[in-house]
PDB file of N, CA and C in Angstrom:
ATOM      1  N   UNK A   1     -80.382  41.053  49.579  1.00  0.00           N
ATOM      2  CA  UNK A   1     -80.360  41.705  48.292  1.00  0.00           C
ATOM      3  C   UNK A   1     -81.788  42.080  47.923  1.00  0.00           C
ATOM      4  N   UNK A   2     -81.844  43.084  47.099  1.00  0.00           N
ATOM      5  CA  UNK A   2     -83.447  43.868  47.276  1.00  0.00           C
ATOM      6  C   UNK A   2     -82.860  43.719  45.354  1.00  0.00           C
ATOM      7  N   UNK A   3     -83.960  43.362  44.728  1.00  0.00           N
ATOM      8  CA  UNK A   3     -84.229  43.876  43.167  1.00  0.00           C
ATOM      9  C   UNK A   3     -85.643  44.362  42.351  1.00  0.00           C
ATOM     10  N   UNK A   4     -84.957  45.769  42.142  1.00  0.00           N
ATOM     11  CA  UNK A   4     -85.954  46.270  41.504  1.00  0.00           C
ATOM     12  C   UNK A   4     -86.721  46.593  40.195  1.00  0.00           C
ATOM     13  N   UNK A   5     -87.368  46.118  39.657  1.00  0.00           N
ATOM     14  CA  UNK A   5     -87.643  45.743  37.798  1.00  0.00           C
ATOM     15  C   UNK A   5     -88.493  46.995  37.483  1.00  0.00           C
ATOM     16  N   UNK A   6     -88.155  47.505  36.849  1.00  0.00           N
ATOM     17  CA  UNK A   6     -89.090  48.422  35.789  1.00  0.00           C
ATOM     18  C   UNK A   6     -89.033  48.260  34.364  1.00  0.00           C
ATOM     19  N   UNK A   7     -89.862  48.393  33.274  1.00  0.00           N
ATOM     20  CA  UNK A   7     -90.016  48.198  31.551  1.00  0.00           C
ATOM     21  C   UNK A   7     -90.272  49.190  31.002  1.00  0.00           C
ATOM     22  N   UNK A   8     -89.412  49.581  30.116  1.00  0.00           N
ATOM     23  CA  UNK A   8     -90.259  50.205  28.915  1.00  0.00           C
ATOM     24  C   UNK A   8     -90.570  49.177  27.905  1.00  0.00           C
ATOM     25  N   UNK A   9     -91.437  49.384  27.383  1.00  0.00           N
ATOM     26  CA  UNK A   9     -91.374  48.308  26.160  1.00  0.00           C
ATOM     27  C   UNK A   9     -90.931  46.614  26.417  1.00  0.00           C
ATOM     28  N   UNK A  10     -89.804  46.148  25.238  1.00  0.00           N
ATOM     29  CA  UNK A  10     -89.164  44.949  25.543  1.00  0.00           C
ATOM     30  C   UNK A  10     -88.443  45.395  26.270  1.00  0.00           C
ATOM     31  N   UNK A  11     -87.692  46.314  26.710  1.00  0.00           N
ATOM     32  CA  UNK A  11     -86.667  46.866  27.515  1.00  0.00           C
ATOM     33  C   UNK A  11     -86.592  46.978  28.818  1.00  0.00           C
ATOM     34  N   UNK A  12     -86.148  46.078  30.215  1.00  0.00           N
ATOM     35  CA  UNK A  12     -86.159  45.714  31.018  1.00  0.00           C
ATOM     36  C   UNK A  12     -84.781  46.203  32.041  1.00  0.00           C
ATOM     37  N   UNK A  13     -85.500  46.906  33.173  1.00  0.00           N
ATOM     38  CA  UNK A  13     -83.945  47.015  34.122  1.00  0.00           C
ATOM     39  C   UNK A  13     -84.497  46.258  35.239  1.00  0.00           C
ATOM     40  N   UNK A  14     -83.163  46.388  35.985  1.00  0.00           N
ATOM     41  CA  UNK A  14     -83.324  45.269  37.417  1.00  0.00           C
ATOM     42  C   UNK A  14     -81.987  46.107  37.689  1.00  0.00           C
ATOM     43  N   UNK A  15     -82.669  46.992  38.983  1.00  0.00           N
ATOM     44  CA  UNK A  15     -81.778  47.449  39.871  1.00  0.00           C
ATOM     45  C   UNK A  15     -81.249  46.500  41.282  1.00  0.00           C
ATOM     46  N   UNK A  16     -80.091  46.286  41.472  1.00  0.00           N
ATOM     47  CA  UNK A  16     -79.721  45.523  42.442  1.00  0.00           C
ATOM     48  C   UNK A  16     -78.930  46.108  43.705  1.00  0.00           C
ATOM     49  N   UNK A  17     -79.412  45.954  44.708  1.00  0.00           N
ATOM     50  CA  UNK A  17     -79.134  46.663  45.805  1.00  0.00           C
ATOM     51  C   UNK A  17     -78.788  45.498  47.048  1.00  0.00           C
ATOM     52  N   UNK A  18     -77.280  45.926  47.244  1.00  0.00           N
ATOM     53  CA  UNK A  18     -76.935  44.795  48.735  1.00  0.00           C
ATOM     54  C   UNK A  18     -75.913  44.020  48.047  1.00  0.00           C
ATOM     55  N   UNK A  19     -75.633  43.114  48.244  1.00  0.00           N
ATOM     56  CA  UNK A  19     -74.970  42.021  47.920  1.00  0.00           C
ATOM     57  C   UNK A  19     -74.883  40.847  47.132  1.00  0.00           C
ATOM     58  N   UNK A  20     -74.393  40.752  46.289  1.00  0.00           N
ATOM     59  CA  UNK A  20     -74.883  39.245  45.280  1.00  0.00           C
ATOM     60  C   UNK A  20     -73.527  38.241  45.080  1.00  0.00           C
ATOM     61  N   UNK A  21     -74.323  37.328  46.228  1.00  0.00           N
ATOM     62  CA  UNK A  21     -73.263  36.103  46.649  1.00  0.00           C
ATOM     63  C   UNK A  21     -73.911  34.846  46.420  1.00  0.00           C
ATOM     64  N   UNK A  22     -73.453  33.733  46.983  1.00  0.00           N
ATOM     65  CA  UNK A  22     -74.365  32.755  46.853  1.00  0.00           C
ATOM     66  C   UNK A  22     -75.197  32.364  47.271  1.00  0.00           C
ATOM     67  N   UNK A  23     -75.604  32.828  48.653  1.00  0.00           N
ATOM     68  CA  UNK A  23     -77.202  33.011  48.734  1.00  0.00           C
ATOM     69  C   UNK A  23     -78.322  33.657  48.099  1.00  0.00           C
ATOM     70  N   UNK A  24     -77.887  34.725  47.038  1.00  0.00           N
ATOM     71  CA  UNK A  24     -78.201  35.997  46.482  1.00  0.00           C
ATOM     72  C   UNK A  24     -78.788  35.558  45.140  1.00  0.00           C
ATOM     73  N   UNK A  25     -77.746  34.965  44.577  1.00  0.00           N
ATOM     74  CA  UNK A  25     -77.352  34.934  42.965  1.00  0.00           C
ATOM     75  C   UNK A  25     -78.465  33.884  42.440  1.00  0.00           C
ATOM     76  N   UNK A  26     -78.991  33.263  42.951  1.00  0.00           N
ATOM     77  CA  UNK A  26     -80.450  32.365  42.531  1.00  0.00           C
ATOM     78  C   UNK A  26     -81.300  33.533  42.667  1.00  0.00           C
ATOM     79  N   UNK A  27     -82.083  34.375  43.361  1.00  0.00           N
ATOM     80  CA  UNK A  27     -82.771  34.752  43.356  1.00  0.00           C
ATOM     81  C   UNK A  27     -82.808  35.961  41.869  1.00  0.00           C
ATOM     82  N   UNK A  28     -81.531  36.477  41.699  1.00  0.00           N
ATOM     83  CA  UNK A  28     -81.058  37.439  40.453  1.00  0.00           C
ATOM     84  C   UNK A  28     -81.161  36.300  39.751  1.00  0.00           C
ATOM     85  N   UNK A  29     -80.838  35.246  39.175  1.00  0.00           N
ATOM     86  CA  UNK A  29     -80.964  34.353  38.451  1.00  0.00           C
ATOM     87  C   UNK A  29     -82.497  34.063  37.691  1.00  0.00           C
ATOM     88  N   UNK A  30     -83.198  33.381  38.755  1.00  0.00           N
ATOM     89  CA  UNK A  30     -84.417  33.832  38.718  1.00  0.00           C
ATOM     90  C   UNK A  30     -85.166  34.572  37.800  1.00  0.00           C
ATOM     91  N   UNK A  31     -84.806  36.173  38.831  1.00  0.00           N
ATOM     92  CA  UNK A  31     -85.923  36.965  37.691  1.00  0.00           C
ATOM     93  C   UNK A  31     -85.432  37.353  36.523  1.00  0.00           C
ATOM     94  N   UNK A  32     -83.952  37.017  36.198  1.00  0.00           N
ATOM     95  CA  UNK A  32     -83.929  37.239  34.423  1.00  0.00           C
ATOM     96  C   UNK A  32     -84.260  36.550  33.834  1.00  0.00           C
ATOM     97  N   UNK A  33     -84.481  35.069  34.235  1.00  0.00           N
ATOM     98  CA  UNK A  33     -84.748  33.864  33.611  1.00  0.00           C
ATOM     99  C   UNK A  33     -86.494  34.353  33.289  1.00  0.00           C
ATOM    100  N   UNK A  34     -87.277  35.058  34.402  1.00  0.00           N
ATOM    101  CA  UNK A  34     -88.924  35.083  33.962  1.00  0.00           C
ATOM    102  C   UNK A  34     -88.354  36.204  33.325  1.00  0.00           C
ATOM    103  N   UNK A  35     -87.504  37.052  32.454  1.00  0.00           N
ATOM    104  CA  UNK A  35     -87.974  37.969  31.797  1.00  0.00           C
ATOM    105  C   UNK A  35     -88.290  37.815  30.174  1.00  0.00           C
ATOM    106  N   UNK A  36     -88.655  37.004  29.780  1.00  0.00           N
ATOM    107  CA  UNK A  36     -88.832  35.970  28.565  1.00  0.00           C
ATOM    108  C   UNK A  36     -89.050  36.628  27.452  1.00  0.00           C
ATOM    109  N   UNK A  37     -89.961  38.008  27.543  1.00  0.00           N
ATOM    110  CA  UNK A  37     -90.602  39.001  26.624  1.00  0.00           C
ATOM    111  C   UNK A  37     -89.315  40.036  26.493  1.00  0.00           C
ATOM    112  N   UNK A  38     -88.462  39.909  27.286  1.00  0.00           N
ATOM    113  CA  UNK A  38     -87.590  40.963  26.794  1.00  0.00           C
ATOM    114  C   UNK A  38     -86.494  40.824  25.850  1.00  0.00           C
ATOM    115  N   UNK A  39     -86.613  42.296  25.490  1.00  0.00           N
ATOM    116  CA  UNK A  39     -85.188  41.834  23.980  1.00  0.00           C
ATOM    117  C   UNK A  39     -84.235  42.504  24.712  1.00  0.00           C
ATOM    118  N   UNK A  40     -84.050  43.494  25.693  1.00  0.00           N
ATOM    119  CA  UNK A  40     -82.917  44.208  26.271  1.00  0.00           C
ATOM    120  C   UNK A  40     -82.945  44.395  28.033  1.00  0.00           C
ATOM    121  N   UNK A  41     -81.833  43.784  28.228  1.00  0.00           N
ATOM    122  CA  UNK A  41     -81.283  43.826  29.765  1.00  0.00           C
ATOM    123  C   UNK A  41     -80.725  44.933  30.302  1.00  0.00           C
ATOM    124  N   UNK A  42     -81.332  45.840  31.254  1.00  0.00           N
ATOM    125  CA  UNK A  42     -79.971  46.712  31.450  1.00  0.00           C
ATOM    126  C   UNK A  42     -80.354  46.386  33.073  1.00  0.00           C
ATOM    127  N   UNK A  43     -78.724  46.122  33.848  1.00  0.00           N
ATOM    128  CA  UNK A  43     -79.099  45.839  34.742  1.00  0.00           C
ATOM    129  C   UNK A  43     -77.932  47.250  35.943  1.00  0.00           C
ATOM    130  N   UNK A  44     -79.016  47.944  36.831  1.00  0.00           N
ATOM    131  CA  UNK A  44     -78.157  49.016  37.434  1.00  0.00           C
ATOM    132  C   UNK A  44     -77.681  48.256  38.920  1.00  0.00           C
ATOM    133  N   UNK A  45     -76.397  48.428  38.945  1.00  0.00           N
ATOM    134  CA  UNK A  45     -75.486  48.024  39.917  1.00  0.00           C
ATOM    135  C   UNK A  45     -75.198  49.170  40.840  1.00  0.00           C
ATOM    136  N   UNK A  46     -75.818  50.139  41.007  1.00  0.00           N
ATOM    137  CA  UNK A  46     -75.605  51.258  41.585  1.00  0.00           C
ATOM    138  C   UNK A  46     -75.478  51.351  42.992  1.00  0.00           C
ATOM    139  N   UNK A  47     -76.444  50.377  43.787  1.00  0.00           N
ATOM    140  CA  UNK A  47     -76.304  50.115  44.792  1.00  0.00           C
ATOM    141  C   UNK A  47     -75.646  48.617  45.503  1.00  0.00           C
ATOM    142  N   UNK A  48     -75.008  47.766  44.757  1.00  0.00           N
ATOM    143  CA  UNK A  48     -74.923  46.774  44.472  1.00  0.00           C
ATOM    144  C   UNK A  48     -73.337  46.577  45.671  1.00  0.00           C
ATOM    145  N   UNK A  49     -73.275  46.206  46.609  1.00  0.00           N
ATOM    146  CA  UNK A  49     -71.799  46.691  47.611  1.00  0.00           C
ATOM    147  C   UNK A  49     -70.913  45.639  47.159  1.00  0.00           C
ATOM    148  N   UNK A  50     -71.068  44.349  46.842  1.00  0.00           N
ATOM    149  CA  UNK A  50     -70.445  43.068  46.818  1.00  0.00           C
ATOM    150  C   UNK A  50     -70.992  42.256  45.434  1.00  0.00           C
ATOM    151  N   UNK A  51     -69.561  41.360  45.138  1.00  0.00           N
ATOM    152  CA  UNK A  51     -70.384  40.464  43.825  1.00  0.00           C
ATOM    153  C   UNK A  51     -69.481  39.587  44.077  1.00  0.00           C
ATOM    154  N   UNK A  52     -69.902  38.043  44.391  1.00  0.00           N
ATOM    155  CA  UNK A  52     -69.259  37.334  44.601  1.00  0.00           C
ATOM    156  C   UNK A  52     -69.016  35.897  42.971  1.00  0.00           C
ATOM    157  N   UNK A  53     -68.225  35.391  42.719  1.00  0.00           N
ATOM    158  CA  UNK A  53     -68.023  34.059  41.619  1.00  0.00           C
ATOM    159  C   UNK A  53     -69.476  33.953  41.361  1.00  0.00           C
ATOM    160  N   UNK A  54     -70.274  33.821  42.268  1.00  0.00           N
ATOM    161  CA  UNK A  54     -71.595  33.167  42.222  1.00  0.00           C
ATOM    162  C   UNK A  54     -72.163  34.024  41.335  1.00  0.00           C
ATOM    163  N   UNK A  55     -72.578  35.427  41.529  1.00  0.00           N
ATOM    164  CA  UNK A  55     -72.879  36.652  41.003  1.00  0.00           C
ATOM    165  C   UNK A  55     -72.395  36.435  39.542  1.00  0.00           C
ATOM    166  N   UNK A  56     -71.254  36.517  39.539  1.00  0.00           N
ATOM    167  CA  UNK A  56     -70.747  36.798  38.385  1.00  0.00           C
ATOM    168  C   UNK A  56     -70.671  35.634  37.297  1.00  0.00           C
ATOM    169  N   UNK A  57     -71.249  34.394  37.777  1.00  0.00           N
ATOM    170  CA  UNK A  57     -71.707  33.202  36.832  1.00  0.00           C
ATOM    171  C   UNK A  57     -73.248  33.716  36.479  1.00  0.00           C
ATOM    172  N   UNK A  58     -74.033  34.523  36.991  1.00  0.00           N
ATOM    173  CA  UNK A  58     -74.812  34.755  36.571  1.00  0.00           C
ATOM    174  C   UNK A  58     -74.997  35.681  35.875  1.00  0.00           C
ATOM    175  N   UNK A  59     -74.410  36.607  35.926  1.00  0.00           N
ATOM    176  CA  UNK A  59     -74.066  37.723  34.927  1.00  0.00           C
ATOM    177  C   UNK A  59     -73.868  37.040  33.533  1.00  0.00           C
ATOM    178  N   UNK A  60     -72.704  35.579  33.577  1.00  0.00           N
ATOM    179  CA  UNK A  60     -72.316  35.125  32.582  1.00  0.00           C
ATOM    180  C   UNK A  60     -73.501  34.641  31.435  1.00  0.00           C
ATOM    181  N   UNK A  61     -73.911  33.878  32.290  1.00  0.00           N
ATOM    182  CA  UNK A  61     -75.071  33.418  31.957  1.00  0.00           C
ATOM    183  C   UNK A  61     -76.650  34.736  31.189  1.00  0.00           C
ATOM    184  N   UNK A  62     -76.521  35.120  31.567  1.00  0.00           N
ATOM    185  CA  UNK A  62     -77.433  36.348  30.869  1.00  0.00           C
ATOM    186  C   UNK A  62     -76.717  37.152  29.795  1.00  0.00           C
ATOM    187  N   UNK A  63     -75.284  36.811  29.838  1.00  0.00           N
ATOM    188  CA  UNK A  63     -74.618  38.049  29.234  1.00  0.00           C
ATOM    189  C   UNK A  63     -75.080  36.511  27.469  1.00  0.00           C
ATOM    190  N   UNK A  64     -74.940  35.309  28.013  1.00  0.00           N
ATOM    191  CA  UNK A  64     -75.265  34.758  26.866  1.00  0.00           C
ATOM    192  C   UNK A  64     -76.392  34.462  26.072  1.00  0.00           C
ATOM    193  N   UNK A  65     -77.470  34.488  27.220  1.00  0.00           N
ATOM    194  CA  UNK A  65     -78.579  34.422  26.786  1.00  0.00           C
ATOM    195  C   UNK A  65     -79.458  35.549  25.860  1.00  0.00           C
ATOM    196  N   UNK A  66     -78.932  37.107  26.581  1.00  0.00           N
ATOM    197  CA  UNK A  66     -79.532  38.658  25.874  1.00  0.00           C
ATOM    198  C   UNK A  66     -78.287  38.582  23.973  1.00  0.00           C
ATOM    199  N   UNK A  67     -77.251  37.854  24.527  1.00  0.00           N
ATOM    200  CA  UNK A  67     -76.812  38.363  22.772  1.00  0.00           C
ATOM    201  C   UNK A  67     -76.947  38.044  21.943  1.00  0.00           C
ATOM    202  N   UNK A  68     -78.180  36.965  21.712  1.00  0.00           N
ATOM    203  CA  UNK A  68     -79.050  36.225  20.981  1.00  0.00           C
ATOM    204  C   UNK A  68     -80.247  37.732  20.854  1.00  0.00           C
ATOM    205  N   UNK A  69     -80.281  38.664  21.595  1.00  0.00           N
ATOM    206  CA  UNK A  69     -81.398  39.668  21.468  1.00  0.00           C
ATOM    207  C   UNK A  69     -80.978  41.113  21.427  1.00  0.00           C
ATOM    208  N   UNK A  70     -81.259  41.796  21.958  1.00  0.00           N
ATOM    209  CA  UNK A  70     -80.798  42.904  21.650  1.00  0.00           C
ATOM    210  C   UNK A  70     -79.427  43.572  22.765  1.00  0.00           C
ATOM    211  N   UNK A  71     -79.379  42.497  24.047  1.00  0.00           N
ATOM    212  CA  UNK A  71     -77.821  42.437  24.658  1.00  0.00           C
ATOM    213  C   UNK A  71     -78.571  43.200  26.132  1.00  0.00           C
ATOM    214  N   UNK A  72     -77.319  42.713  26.645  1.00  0.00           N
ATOM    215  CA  UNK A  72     -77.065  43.396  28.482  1.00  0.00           C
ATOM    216  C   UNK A  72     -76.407  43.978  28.655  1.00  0.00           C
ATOM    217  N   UNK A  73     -76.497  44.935  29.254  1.00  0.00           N
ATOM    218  CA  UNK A  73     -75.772  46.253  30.099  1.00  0.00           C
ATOM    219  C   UNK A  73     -76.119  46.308  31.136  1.00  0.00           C
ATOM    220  N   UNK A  74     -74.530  46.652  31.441  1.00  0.00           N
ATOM    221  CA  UNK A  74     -74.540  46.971  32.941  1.00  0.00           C
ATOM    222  C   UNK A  74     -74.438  48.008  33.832  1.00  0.00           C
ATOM    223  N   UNK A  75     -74.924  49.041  33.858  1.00  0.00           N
ATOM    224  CA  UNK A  75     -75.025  50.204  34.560  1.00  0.00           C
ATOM    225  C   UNK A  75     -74.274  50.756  36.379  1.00  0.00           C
ATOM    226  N   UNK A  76     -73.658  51.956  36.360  1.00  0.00           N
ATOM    227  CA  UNK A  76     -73.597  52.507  37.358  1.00  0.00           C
ATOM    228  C   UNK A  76     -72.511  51.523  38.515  1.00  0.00           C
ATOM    229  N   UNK A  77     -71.443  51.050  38.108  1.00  0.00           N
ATOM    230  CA  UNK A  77     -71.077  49.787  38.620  1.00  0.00           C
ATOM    231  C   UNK A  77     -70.009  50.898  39.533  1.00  0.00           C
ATOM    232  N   UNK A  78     -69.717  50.525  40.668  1.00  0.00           N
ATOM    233  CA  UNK A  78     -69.208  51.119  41.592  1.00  0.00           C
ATOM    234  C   UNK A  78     -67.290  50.468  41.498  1.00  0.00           C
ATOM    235  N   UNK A  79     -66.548  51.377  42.037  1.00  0.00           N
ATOM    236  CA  UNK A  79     -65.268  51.201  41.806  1.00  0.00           C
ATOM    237  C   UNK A  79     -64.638  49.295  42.302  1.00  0.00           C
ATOM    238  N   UNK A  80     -65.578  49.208  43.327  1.00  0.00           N
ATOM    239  CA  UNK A  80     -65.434  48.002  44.322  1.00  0.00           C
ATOM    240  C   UNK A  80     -65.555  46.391  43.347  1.00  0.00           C
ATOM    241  N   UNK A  81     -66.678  46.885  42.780  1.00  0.00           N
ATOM    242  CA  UNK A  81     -67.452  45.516  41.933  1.00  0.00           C
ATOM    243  C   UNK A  81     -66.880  46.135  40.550  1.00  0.00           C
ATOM    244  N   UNK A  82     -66.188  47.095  40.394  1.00  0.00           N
ATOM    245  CA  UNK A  82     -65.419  47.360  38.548  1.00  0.00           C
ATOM    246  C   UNK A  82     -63.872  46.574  39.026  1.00  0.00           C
ATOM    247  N   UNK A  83     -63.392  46.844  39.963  1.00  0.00           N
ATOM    248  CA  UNK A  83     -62.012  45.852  40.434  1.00  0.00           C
ATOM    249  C   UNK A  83     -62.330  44.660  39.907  1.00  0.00           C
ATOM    250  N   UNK A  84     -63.363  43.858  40.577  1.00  0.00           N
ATOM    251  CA  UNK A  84     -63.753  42.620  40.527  1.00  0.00           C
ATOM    252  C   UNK A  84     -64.069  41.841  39.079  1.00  0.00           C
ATOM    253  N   UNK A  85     -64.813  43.169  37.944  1.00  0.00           N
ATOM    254  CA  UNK A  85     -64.876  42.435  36.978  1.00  0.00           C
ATOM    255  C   UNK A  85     -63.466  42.720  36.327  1.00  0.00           C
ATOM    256  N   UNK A  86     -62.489  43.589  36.304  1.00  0.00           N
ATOM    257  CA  UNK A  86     -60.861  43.854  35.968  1.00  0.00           C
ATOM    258  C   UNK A  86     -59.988  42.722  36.585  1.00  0.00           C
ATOM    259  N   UNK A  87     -60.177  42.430  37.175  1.00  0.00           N
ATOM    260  CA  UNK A  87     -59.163  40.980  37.957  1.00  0.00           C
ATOM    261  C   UNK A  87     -59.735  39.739  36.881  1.00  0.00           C
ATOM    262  N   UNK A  88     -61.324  39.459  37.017  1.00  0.00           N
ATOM    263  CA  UNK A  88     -61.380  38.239  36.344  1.00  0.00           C
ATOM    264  C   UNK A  88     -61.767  38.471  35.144  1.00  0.00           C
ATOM    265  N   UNK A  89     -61.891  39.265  34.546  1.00  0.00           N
ATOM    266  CA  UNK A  89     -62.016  39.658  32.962  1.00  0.00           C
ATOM    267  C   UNK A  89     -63.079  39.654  32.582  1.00  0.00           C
ATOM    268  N   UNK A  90     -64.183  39.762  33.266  1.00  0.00           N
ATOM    269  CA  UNK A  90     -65.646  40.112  33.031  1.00  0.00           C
ATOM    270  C   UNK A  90     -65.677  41.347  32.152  1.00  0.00           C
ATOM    271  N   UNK A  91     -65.111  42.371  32.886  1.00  0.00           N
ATOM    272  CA  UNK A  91     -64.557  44.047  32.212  1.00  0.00           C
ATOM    273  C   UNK A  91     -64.491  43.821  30.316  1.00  0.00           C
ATOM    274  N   UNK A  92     -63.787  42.630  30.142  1.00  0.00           N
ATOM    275  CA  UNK A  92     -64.075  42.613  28.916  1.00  0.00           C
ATOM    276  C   UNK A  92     -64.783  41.873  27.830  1.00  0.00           C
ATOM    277  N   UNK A  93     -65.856  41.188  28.725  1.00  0.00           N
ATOM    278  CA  UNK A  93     -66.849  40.320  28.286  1.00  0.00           C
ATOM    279  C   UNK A  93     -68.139  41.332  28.218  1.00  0.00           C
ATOM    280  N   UNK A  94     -68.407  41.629  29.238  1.00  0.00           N
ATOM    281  CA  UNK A  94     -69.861  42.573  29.256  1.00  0.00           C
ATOM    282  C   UNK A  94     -70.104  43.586  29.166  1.00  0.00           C
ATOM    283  N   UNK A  95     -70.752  44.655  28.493  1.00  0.00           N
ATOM    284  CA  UNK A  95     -71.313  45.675  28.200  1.00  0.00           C
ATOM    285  C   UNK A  95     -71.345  46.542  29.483  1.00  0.00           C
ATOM    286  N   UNK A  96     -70.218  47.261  29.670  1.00  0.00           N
ATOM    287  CA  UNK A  96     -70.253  47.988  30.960  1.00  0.00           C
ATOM    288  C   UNK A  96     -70.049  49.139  30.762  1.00  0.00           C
ATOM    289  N   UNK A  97     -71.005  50.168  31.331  1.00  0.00           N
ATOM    290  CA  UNK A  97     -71.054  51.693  31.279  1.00  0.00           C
ATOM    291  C   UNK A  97     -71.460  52.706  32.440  1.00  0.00           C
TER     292      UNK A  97
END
């Protein structure tokens, strides 16, 4: 998994590219956890092929931590990983566009 961070302002993306499983999902874990200065998450899934339970506890986890701030989004999510949050009901927990 490759992630890529750019800022405007407080405003923070993290593009994710490859796979986010459980070898993966610490390292995405990680760098939202150092993003400390930010008030807004947007995170692009554009290249993103796979999201495994693991992945998606971490999603959870940020989706709770940003709505204390100005919130997370999730960008560009491909038909494969939009199934995935529609089966376990992520689809209607997180900010998806």
């Amino acid at each position: 998994m490759t992630i890529t961070k750019s800022q405007n302002g407080t405003s923070f993306v993290l593009a994710v590219e490859g796979r986010l499983d459980t070898a993966t999902a610490p390292e995405l874990e990680k760098e939202i956890q150092s993003l400390t200065e930010a008030a807004e998450l947007i995170i692009d899934f554009s290249k993103l092929d796979y999201i495994s339970s693991a992945g998606l506890r971490v999603l959870l986890s940020a989706h709770k931590n940003f709505a204390r701030k100005s919130g997370l989004t999730i960008i560009n999510v491909s038909e494969t990983v939009l199934e995935v949050f529609d089966v376990t009901g992520f689809r209607d927990i997180l900010n998806i566009k």
